[in-house]
Each structure stands twice: as structure tokens, then as C-alpha cells.
C-alpha atoms as a PDB file:
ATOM      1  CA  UNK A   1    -151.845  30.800 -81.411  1.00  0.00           C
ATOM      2  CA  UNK A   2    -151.545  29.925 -77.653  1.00  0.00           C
ATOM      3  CA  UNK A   3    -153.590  27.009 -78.393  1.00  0.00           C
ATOM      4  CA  UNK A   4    -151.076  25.647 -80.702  1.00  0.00           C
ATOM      5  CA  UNK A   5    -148.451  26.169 -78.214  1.00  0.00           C
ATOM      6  CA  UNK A   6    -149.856  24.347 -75.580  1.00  0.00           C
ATOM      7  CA  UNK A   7    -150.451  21.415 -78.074  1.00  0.00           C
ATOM      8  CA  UNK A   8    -147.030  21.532 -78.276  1.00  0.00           C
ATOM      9  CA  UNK A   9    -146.097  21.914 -75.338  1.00  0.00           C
ATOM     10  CA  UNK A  10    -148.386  19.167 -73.928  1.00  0.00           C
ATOM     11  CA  UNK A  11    -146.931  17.250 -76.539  1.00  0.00           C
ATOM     12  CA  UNK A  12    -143.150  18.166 -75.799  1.00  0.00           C
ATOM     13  CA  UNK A  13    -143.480  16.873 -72.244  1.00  0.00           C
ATOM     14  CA  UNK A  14    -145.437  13.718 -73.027  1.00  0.00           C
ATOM     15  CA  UNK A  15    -142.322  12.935 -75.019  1.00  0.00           C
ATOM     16  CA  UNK A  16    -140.364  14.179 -72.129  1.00  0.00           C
ATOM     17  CA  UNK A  17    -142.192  11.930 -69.716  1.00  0.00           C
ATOM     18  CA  UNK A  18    -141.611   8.311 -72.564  1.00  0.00           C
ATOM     19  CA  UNK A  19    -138.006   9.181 -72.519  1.00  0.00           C
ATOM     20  CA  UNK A  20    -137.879   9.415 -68.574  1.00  0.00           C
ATOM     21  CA  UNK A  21    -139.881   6.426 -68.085  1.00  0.00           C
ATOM     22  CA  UNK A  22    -137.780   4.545 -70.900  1.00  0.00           C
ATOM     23  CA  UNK A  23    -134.568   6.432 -68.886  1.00  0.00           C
ATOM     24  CA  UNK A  24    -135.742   4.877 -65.694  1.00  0.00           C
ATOM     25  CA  UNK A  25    -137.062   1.641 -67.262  1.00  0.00           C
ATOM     26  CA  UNK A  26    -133.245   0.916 -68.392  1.00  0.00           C
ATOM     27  CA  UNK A  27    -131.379   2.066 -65.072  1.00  0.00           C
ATOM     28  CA  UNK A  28    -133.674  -0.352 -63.274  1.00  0.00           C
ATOM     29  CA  UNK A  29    -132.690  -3.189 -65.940  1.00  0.00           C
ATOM     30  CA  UNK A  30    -129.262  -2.195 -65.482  1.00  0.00           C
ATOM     31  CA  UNK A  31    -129.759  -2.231 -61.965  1.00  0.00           C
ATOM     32  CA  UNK A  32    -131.232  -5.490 -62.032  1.00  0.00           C
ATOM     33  CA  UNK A  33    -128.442  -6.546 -64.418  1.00  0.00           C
ATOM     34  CA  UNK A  34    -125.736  -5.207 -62.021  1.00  0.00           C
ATOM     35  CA  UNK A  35    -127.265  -7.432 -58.924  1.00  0.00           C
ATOM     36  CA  UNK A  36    -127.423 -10.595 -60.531  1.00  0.00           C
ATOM     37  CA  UNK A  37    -124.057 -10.090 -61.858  1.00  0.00           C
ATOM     38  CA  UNK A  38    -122.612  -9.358 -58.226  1.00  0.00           C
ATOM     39  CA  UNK A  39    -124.693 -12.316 -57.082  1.00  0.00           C
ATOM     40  CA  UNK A  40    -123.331 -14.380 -60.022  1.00  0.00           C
ATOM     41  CA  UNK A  41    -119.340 -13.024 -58.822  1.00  0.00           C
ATOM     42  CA  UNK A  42    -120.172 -13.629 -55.290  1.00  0.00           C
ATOM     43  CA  UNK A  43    -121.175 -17.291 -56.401  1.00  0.00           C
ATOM     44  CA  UNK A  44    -118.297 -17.658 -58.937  1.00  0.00           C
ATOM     45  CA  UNK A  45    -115.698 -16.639 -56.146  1.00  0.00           C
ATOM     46  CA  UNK A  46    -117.326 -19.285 -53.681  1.00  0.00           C
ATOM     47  CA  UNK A  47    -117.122 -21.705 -56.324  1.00  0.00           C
ATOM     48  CA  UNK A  48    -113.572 -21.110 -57.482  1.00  0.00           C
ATOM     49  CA  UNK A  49    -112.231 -20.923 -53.813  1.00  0.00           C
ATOM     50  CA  UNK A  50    -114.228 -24.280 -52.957  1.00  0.00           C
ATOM     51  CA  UNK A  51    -112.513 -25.631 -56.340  1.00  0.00           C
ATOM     52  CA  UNK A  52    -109.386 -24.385 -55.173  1.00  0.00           C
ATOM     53  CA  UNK A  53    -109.496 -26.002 -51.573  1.00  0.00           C
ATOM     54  CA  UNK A  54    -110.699 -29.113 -53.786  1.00  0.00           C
ATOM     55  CA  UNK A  55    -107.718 -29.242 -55.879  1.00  0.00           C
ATOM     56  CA  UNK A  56    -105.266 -27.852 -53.276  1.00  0.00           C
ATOM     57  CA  UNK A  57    -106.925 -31.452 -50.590  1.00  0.00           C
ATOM     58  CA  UNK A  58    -106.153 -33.531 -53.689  1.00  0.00           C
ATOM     59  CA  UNK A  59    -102.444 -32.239 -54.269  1.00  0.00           C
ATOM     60  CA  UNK A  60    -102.164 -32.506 -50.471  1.00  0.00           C
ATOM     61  CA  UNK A  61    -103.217 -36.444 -50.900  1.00  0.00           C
ATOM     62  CA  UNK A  62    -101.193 -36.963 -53.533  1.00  0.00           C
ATOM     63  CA  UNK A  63     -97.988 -35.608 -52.227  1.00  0.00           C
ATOM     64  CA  UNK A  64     -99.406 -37.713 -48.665  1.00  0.00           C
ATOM     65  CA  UNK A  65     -99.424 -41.390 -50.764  1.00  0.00           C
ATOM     66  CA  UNK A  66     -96.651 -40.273 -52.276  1.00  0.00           C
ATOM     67  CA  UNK A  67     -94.391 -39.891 -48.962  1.00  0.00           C
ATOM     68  CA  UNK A  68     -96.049 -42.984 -47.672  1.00  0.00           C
ATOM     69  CA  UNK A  69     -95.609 -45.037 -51.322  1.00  0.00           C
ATOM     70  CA  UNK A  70     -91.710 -44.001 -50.773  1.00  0.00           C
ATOM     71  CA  UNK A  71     -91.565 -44.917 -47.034  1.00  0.00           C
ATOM     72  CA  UNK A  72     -92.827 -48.402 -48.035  1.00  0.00           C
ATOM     73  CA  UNK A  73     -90.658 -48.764 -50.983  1.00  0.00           C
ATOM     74  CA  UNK A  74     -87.170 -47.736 -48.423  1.00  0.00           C
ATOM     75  CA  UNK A  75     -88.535 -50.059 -45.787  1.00  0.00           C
ATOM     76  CA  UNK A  76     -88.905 -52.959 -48.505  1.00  0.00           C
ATOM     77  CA  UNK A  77     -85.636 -52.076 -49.667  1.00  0.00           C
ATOM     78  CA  UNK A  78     -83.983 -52.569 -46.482  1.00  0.00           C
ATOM     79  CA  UNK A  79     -85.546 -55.350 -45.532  1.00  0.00           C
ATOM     80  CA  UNK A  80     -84.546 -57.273 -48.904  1.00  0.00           C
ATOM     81  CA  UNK A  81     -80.953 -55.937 -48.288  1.00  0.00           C
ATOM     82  CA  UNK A  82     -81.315 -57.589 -44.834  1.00  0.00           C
ATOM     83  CA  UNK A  83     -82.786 -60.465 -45.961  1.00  0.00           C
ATOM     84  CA  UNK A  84     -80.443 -60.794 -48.892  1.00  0.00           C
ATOM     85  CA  UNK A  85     -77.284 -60.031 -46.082  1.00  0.00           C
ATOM     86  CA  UNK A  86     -78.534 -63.223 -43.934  1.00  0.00           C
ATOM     87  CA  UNK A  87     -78.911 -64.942 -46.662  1.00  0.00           C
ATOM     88  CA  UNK A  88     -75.011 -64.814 -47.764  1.00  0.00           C
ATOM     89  CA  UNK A  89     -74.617 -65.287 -44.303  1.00  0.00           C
ATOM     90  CA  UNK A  90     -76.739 -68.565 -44.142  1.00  0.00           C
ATOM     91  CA  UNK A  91     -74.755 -70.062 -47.659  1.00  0.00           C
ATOM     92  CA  UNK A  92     -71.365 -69.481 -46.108  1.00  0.00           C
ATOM     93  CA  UNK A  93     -72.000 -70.906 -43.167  1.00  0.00           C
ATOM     94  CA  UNK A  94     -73.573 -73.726 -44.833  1.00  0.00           C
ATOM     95  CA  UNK A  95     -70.855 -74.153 -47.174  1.00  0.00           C
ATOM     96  CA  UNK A  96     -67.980 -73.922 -44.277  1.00  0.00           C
ATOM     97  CA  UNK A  97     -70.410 -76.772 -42.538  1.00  0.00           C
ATOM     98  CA  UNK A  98     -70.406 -79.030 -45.229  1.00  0.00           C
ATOM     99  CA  UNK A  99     -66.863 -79.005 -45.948  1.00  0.00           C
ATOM    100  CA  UNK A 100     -66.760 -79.750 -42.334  1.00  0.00           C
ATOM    101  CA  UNK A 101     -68.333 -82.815 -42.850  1.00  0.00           C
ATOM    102  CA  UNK A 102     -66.402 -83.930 -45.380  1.00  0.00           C
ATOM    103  CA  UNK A 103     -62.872 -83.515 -43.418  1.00  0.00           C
ATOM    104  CA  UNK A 104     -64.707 -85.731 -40.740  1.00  0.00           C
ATOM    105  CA  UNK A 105     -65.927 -87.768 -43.335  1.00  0.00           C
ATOM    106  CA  UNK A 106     -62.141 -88.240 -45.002  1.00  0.00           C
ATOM    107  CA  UNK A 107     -61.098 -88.684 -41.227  1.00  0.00           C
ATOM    108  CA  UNK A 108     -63.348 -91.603 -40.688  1.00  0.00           C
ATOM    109  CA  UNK A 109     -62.328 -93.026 -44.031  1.00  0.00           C
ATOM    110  CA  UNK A 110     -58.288 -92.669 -43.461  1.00  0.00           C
ATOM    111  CA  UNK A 111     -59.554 -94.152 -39.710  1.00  0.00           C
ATOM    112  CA  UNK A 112     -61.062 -96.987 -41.822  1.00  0.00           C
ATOM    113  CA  UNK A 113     -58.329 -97.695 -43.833  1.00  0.00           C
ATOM    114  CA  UNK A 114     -55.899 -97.693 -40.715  1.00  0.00           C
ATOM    115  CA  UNK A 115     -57.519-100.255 -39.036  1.00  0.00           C
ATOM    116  CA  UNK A 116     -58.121-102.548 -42.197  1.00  0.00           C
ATOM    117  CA  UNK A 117     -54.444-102.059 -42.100  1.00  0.00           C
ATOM    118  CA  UNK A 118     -53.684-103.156 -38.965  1.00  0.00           C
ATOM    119  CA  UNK A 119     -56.133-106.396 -39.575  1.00  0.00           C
ATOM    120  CA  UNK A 120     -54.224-107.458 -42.313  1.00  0.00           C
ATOM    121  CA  UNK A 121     -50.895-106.898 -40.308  1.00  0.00           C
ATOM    122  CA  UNK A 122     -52.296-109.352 -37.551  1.00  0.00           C
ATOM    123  CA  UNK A 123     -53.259-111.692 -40.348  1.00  0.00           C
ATOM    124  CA  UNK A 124     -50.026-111.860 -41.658  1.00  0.00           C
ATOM    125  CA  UNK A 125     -48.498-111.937 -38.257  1.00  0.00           C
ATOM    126  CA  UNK A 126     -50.681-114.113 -36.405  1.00  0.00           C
ATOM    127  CA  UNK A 127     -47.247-116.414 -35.620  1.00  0.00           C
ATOM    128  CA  UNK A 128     -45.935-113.606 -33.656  1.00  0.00           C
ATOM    129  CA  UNK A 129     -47.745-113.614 -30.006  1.00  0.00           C
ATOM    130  CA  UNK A 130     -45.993-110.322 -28.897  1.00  0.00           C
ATOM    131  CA  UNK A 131     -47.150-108.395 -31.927  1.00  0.00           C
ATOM    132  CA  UNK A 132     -50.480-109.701 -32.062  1.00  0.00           C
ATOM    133  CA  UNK A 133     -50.908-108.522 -28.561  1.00  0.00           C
ATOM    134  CA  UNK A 134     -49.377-105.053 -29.981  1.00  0.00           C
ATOM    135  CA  UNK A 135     -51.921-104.701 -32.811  1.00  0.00           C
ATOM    136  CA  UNK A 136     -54.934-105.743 -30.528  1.00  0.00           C
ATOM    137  CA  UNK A 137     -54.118-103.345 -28.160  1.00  0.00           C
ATOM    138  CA  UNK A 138     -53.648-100.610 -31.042  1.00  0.00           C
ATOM    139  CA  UNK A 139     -56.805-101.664 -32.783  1.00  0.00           C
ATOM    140  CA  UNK A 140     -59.488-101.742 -29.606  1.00  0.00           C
ATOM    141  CA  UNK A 141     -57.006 -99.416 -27.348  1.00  0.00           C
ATOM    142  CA  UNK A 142     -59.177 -96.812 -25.198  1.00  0.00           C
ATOM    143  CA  UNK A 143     -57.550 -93.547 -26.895  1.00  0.00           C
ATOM    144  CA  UNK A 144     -58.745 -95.044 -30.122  1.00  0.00           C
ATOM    145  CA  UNK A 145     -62.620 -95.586 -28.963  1.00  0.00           C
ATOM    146  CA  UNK A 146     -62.685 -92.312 -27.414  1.00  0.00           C
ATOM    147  CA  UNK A 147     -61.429 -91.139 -30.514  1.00  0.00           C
ATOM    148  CA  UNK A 148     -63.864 -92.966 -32.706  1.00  0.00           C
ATOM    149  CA  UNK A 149     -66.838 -91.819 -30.398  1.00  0.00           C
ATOM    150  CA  UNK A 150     -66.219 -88.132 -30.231  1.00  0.00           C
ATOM    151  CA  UNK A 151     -66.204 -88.194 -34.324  1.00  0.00           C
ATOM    152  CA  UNK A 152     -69.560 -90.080 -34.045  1.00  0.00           C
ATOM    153  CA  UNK A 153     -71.133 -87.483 -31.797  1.00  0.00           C
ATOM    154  CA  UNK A 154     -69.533 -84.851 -33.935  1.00  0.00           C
ATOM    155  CA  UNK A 155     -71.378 -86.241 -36.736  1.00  0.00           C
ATOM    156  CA  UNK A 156     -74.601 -85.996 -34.893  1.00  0.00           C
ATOM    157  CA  UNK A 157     -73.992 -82.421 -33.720  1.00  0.00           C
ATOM    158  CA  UNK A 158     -72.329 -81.438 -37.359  1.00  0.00           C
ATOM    159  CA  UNK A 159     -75.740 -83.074 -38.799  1.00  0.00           C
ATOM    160  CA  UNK A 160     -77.969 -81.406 -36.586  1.00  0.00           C
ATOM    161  CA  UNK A 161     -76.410 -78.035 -37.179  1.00  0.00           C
ATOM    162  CA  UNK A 162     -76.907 -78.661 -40.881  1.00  0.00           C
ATOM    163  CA  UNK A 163     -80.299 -79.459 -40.948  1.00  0.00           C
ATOM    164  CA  UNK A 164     -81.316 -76.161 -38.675  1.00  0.00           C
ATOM    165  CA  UNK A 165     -79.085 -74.092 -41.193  1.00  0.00           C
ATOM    166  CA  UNK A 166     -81.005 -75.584 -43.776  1.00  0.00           C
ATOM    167  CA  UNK A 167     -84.388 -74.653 -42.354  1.00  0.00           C
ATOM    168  CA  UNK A 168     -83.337 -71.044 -41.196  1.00  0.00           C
ATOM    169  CA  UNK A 169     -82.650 -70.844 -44.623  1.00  0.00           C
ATOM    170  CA  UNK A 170     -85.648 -72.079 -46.239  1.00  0.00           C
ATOM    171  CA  UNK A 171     -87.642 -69.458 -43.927  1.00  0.00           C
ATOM    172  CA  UNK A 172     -85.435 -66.860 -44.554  1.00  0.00           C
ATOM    173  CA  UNK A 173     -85.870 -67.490 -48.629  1.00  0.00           C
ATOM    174  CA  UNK A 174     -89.924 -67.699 -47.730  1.00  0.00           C
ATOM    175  CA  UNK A 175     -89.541 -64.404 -46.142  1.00  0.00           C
ATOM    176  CA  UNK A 176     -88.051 -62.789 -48.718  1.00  0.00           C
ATOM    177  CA  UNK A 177     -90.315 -64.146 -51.393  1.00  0.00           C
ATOM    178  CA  UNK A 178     -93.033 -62.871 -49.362  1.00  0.00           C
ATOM    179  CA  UNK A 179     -91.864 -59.373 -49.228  1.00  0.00           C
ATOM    180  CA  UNK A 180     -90.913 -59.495 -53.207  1.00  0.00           C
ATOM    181  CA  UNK A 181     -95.099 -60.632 -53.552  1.00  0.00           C
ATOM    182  CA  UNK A 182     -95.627 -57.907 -50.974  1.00  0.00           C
ATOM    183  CA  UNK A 183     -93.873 -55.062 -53.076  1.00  0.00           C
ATOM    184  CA  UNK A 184     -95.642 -56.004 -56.277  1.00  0.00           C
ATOM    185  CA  UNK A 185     -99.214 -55.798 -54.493  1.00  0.00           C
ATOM    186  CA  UNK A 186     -97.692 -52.461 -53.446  1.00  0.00           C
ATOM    187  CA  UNK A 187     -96.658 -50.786 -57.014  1.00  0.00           C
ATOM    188  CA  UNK A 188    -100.122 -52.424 -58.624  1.00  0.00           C
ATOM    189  CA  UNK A 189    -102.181 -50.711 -55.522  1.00  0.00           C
ATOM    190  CA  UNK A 190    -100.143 -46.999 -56.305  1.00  0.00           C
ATOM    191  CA  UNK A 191    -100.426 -47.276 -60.106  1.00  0.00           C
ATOM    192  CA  UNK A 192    -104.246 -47.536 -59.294  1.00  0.00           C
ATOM    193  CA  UNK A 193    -104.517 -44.736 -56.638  1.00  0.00           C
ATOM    194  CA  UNK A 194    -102.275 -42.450 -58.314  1.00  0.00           C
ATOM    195  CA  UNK A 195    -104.508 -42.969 -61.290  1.00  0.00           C
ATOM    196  CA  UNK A 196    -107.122 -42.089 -59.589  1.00  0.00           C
ATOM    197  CA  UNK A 197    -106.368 -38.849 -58.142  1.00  0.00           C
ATOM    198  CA  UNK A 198    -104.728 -37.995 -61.433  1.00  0.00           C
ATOM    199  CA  UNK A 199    -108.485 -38.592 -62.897  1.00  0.00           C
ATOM    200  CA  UNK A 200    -109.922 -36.761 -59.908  1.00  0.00           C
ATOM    201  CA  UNK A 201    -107.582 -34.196 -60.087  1.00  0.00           C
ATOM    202  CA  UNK A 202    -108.407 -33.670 -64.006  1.00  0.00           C
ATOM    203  CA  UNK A 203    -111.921 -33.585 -63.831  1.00  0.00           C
ATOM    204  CA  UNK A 204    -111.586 -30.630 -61.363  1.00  0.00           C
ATOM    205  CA  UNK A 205    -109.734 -28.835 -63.709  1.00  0.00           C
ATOM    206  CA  UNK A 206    -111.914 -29.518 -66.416  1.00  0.00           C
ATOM    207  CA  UNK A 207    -115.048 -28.243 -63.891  1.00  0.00           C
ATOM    208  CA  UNK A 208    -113.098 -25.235 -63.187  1.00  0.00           C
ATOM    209  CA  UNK A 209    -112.389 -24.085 -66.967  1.00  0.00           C
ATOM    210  CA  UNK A 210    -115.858 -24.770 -67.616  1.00  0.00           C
ATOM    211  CA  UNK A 211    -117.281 -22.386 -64.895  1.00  0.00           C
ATOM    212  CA  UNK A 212    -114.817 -19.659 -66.051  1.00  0.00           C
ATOM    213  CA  UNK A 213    -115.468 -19.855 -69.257  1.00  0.00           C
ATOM    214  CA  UNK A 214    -119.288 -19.493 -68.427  1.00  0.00           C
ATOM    215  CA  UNK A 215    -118.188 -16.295 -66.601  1.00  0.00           C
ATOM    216  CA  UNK A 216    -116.152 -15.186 -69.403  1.00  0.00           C
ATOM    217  CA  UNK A 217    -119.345 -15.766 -71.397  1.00  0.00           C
ATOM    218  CA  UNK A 218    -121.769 -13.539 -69.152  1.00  0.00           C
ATOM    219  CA  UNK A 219    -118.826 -10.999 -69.422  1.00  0.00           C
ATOM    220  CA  UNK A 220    -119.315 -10.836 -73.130  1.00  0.00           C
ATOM    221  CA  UNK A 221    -123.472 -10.644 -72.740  1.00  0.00           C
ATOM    222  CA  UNK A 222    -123.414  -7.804 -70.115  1.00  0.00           C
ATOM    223  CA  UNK A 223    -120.911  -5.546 -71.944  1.00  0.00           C
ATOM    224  CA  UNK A 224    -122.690  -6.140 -75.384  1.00  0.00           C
ATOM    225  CA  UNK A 225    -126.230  -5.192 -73.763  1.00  0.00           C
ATOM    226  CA  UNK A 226    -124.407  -2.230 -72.219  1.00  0.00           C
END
């Protein structure tokens, strides 16, 4: 009879001794399990706060070539509104100068027709010594040379005005073509770069749901072993 309880007693604690050993087998998988999980959330929080500085530098560049994109475009704008002002400037000017010329021009031609005048009143008149001598002085008198030369070097100042207007104006057109090329290299180059940091910016995201979800994943696995 005492044999037969020590059987089963020997027996009793050998089962005793599997279930600790199984008991201590799964608290040092669980204990394994709980490390590489904290290693795994230790490396996930690195990871999302290095994704996080990632996305927050490319927000930070984007906003940057955004301020600068918008300082260009008010600086072009400006400058075309400047360019544009001198411009209106240069026509009027030009405008007022050519009329100019044309007074001096229907000056020269009254001037022309006075004189013709007066030649065909000495022709007529050549009988008459005294008014001869009156038309000859009227036709080659000093007031009238003096007058005839300061409309000649009019002419050549009035021309030489002209053709400076005309180049300041020709640069100032050139100018502002070049600053209309300028602007369209401008919106082309931040189409492209705000592209890119729209892709860049995308593909973080994308890296970032992926990770999680991979978390989310492990998640699932530990509490379904547990």
C-alpha cells in the first residue's frame, strides 16, 4: 500500500515538475517576446520621429521655395510695372517729339512758300528799283538767316533727340522681354520643384503607413500568441 503511494506520488510531482518547466519554458518565451517587442517600439519610435523630422524638413522647404517663388514673382511684377511705366513714358515723349517735328517741318514749308512768294513779287516787279531793293533785303535780310539757321540746328537737335528716344526705347522693350522669358523659366523651374517635394513628400507618407501598419501587424501576432 505505501508502495503504491509513492508511485503516485513520484508520479504526481514528475507531473508537477513538466508543468513547472513548461510554466517557466513560456514566461521565458514571453519574456523573450516582451524584449523584442520593446526593442521593436524603441525602433518604431526612432523611426517615426526620424520620419517625422523628415516630413516636418520637407514642409519647412516647401513653405521656404514657396516664400522665395512669391518674392520673385512681386519683384517681377514690379519690375514689369516699371518697365511698362517708362515705357508710356518713352511713347509720349516720342509722340510729343514727333509732332514737334512736324510744326518745324510746316514752319519750314510756310518759310518756303514765303520766299517763293517774294521771288515771284521781284519777278513781277523787277521795273521797280526801290522795291526790288525792298524784297532783296527781305529775302537774304540777317533776322531771316538767323531765323532759318536756328530751325536747321533745331532739326539736328530735334533729330538727335529722336533717335536716342528711339533706342532707350528699344532697350527698354529688350528689357522687358527679357524679364517676361525670365518669369516663364521661373514658373517651369517651380512646377518642377514643387513636384518634386510633393513626390518626396508622398513617398514619406507612404513609408510611414507602411511601418505602422507592420506594427499594427506584430500587435495582432503578440496578442493572439498571448
Amino acid at each position: 500500500m505505501e508502495h503504491k503511494y509513492d508511485k503516485t506520488t513520484t508520479a504526481l510531482q514528475e507531473l508537477v515538475d513538466g508543468l513547472v518547466a513548461k510554466i517557466d519554458s513560456k514566461d521565458s518565451s514571453l519574456r523573450d517576446w516582451e524584449l523584442r517587442y520593446k526593442e521593436m517600439e524603441h525602433k518604431y519610435d526612432e523611426t517615426t520621429a526620424a520620419l517625422q523630422g523628415l516630413v516636418d524638413g520637407l514642409v519647412e522647404k516647401i513653405d521656404s521655395k514657396d516664400n522665395s517663388l512669391r518674392d520673385w514673382e512681386l519683384r517681377y511684377n514690379e519690375t514689369v510695372r516699371q518697365l511698362k511705366g517708362e515705357n508710356a513714358v518713352l511713347h509720349h515723349v516720342f509722340a510729343e517729339e514727333i509732332q514737334k517735328e512736324r510744326d518745324e517741318n510746316l514752319k519750314l514749308k510756310c518759310q518756303l512758300g514765303f520766299r517763293t512768294k517774294l521771288v515771284e513779287d521781284y519777278i513781277s516787279c523787277n521795273d521797280n528799283d526801290m522795291e526790288r531793293s525792298s524784297l532783296l533785303n527781305e529775302m537774304e535780310g540777317p533776322k531771316e538767316n538767323v531765323a532759318c539757321q536756328d530751325l536747321i540746328e533745331l532739326e539736328k537737335t530735334t533729330s538727335k533727340q529722336i533717335a536716342a528716344l528711339k533706342k532707350e526705347l528699344e532697350e527698354k522693350s529688350e528689357a522687358l522681354k527679357d524679364m517676361e522669358n525670365q518669369n516663364s523659366c521661373l514658373t517651369v523651374k517651380q512646377v518642377l520643384t514643387n513636384q518634386e517635394l510633393q513626390d518626396a513628400r508622398k513617398e514619406s507618407i507612404r513609408g510611414l503607413n507602411d511601418f505602422l501598419n507592420n506594427q499594427t501587424n506584430l500587435k495582432s501576432e503578440k496578442n493572439g500568441r498571448d
